[in-house]
C-alpha atoms as a PDB file:
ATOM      1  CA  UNK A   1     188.668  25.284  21.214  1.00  0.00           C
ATOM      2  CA  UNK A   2     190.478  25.237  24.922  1.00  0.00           C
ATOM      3  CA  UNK A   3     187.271  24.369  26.618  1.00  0.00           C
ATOM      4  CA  UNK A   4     186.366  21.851  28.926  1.00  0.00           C
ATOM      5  CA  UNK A   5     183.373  20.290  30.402  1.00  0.00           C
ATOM      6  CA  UNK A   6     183.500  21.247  34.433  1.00  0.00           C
ATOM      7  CA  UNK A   7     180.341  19.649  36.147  1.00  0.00           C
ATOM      8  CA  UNK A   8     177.057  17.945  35.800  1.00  0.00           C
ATOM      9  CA  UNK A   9     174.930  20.577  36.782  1.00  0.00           C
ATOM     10  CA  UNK A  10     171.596  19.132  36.668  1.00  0.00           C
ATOM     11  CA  UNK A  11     169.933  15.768  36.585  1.00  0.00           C
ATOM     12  CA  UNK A  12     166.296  14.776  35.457  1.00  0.00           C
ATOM     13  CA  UNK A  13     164.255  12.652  37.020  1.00  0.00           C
ATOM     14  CA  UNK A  14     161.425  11.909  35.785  1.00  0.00           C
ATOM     15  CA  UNK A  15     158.407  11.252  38.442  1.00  0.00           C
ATOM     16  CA  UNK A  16     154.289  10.323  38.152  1.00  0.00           C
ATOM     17  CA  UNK A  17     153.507  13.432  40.926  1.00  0.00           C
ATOM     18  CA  UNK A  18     155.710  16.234  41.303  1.00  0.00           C
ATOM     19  CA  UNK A  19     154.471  16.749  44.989  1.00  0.00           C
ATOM     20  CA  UNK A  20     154.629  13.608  46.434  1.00  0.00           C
ATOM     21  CA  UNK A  21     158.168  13.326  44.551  1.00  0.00           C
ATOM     22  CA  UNK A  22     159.053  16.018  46.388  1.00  0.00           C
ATOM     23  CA  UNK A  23     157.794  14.786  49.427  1.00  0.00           C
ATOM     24  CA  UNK A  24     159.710  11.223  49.305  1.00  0.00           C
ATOM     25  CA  UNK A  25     162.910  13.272  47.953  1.00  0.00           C
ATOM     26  CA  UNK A  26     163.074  15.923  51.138  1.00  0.00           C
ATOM     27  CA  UNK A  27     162.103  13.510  53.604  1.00  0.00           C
ATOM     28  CA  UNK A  28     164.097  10.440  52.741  1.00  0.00           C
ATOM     29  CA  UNK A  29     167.322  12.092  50.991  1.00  0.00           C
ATOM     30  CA  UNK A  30     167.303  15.351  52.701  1.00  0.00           C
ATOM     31  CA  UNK A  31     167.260  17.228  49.455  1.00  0.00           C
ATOM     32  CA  UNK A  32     165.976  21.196  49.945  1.00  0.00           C
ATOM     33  CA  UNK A  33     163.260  22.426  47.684  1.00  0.00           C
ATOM     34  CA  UNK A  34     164.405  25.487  45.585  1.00  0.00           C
ATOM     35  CA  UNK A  35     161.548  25.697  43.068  1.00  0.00           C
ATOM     36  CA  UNK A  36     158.239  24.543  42.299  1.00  0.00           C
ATOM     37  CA  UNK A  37     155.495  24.279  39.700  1.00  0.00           C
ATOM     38  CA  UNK A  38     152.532  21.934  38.235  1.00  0.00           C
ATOM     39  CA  UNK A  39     155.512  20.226  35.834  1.00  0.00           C
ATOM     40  CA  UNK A  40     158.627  19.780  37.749  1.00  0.00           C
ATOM     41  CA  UNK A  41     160.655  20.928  40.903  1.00  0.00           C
ATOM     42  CA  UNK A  42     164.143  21.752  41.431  1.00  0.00           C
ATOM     43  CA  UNK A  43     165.854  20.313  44.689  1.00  0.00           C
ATOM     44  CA  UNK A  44     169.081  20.801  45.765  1.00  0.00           C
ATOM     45  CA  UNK A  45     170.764  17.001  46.728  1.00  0.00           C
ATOM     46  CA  UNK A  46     174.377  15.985  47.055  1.00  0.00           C
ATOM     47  CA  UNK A  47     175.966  19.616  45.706  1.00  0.00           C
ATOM     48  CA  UNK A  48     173.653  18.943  42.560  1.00  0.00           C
ATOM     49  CA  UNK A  49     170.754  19.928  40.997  1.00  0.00           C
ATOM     50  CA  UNK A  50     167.654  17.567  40.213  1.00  0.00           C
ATOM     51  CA  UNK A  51     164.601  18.086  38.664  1.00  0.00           C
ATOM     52  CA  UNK A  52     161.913  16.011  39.282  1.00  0.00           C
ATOM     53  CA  UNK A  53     159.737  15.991  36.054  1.00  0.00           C
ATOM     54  CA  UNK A  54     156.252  15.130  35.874  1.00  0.00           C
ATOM     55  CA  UNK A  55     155.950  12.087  33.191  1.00  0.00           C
ATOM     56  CA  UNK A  56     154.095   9.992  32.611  1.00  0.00           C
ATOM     57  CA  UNK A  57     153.130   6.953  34.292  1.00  0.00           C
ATOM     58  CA  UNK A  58     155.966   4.316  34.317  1.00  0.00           C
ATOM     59  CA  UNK A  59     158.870   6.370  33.376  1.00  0.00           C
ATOM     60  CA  UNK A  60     162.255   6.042  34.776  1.00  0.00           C
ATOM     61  CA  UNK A  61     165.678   7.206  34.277  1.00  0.00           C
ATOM     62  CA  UNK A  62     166.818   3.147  34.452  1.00  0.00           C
ATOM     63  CA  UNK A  63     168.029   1.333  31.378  1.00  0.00           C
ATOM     64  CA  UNK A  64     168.971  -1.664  30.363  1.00  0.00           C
ATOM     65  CA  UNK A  65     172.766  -3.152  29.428  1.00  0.00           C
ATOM     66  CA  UNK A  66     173.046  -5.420  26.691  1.00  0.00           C
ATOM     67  CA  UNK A  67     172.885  -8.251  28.813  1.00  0.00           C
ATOM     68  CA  UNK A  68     169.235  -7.080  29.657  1.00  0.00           C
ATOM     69  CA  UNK A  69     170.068  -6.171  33.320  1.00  0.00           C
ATOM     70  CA  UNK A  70     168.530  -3.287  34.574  1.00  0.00           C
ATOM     71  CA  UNK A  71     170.856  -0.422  35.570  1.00  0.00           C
ATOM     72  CA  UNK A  72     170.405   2.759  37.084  1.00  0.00           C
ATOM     73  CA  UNK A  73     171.783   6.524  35.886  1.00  0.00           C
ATOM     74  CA  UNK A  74     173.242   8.063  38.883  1.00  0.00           C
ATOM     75  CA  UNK A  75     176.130   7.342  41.782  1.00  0.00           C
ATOM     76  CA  UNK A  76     175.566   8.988  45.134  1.00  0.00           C
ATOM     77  CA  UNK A  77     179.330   9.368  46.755  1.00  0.00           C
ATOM     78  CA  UNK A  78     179.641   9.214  50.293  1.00  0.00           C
ATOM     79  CA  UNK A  79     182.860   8.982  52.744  1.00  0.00           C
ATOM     80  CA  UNK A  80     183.805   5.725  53.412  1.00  0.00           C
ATOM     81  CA  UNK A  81     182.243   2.211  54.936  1.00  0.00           C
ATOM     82  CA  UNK A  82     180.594   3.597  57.866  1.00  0.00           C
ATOM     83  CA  UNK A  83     179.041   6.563  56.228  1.00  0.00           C
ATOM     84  CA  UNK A  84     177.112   3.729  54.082  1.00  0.00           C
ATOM     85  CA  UNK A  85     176.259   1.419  56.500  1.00  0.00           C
ATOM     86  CA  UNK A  86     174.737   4.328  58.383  1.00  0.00           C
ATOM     87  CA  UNK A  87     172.985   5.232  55.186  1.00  0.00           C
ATOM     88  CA  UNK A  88     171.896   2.292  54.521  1.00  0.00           C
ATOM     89  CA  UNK A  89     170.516   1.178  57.897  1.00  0.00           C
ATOM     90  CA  UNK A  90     168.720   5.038  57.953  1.00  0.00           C
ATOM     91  CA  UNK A  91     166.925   4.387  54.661  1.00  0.00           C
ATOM     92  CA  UNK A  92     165.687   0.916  55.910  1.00  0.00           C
ATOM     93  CA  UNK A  93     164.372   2.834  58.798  1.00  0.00           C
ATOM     94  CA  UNK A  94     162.482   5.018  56.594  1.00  0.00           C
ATOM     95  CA  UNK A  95     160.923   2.421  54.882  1.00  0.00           C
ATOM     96  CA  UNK A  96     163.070   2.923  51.076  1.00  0.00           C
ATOM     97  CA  UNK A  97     163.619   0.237  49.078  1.00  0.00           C
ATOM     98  CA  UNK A  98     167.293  -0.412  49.346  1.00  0.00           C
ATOM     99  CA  UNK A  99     169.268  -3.535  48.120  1.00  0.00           C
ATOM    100  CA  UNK A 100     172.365  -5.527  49.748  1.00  0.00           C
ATOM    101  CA  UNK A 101     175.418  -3.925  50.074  1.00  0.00           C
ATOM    102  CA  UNK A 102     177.898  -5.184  47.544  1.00  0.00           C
ATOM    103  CA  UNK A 103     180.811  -5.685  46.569  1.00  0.00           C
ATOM    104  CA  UNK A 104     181.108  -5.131  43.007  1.00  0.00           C
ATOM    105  CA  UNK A 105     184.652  -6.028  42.317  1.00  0.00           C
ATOM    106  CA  UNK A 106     186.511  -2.436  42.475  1.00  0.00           C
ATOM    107  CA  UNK A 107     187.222  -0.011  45.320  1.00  0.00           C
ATOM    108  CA  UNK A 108     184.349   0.555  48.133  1.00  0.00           C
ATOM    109  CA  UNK A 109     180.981  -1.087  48.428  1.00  0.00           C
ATOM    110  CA  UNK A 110     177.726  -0.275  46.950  1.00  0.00           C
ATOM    111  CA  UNK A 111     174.099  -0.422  47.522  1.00  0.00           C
ATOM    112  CA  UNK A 112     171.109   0.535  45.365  1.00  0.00           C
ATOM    113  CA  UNK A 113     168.006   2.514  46.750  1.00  0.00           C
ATOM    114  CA  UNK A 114     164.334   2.696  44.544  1.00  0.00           C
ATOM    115  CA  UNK A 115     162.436   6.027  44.559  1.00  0.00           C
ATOM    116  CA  UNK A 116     158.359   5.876  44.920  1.00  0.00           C
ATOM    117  CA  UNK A 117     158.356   6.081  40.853  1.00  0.00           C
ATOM    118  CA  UNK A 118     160.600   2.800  40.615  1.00  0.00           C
ATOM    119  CA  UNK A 119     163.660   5.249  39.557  1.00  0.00           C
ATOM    120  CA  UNK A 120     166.705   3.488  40.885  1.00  0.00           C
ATOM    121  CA  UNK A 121     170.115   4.704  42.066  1.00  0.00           C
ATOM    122  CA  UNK A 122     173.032   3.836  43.079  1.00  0.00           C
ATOM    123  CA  UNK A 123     175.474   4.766  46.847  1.00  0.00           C
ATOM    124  CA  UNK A 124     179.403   3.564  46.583  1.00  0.00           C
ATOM    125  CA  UNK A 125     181.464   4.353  49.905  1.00  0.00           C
ATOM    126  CA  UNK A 126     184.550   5.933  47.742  1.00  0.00           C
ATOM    127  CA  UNK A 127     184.066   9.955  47.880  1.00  0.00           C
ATOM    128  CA  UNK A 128     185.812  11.191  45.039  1.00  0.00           C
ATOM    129  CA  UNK A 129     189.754  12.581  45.140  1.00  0.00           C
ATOM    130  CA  UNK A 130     188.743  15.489  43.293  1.00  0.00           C
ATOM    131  CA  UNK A 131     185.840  16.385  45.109  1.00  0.00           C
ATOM    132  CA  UNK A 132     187.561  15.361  48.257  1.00  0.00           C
ATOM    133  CA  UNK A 133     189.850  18.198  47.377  1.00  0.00           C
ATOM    134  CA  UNK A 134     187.851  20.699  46.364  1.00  0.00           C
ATOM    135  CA  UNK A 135     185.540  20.293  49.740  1.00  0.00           C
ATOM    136  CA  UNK A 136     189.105  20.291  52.087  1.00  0.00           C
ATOM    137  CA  UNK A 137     189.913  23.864  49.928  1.00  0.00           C
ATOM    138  CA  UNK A 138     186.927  25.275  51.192  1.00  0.00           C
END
């Protein structure tokens, strides 16, 4: 075969109102509406695609481990500890449900953030090598 996967291209979020999702998403993350219907947008966030999906009411892209803790789907990357303390104190500022920063054990520290829809993610102070490099070819 010879092929490889190169990317995540898209993610799917699933959200109760596509406007207001895209609202919370521009305002609070910074992400840049590219497309727009009654169903679902497409915003541009962190070099990646996301589609906010219009589901039904108490959807989320969280999950649960075996150990019945609930865990969220995606990592936001960003460049070391200041970078996330400034993130983090900026999304308390803005009112977004953010947790502790942690440290979880491995490289970096961590902190979780909750959309409007209860969809959870994740923020770890560790950009990357690989993307690191690709971003210092450019």
């Amino acid at each position: 075969m010879g092929h490889t996967l190169l990317r995540v291209g898209t993610t799917y979020i699933p959200v109760s109102e596509v406007e207001k999702a895209v609202s919370w998403y521009s305002v609070n993350l910074d992400a840049v509406l590219k497309y727009r219907d009654e169903e679902k947008a497409i915003l541009d966030l962190a070099n990646h695609s996301l589609f906010l999906v219009k589901s039904k009411e108490g959807e989320t892209a969280n999950f649960k481990d075996h150990n019945g803790r609930m865990r969220f789907s995606v990592t936001f990357e960003v460049e070391g500890m200041e970078a996330l303390n400034s993130l983090h104190d900026e999304f308390i500022q803005k009112g977004v449900t953010v947790g502790e920063i942690e440290n979880r054990g491995h490289a970096g520290r961590n902190f979780i953030f909750t959309d409007p829809d209860g969809n959870t993610f994740d923020v770890w102070s560790e950009l990357s090598p690989a993307f690191k490099e690709m971003m210092i070819k450019k």
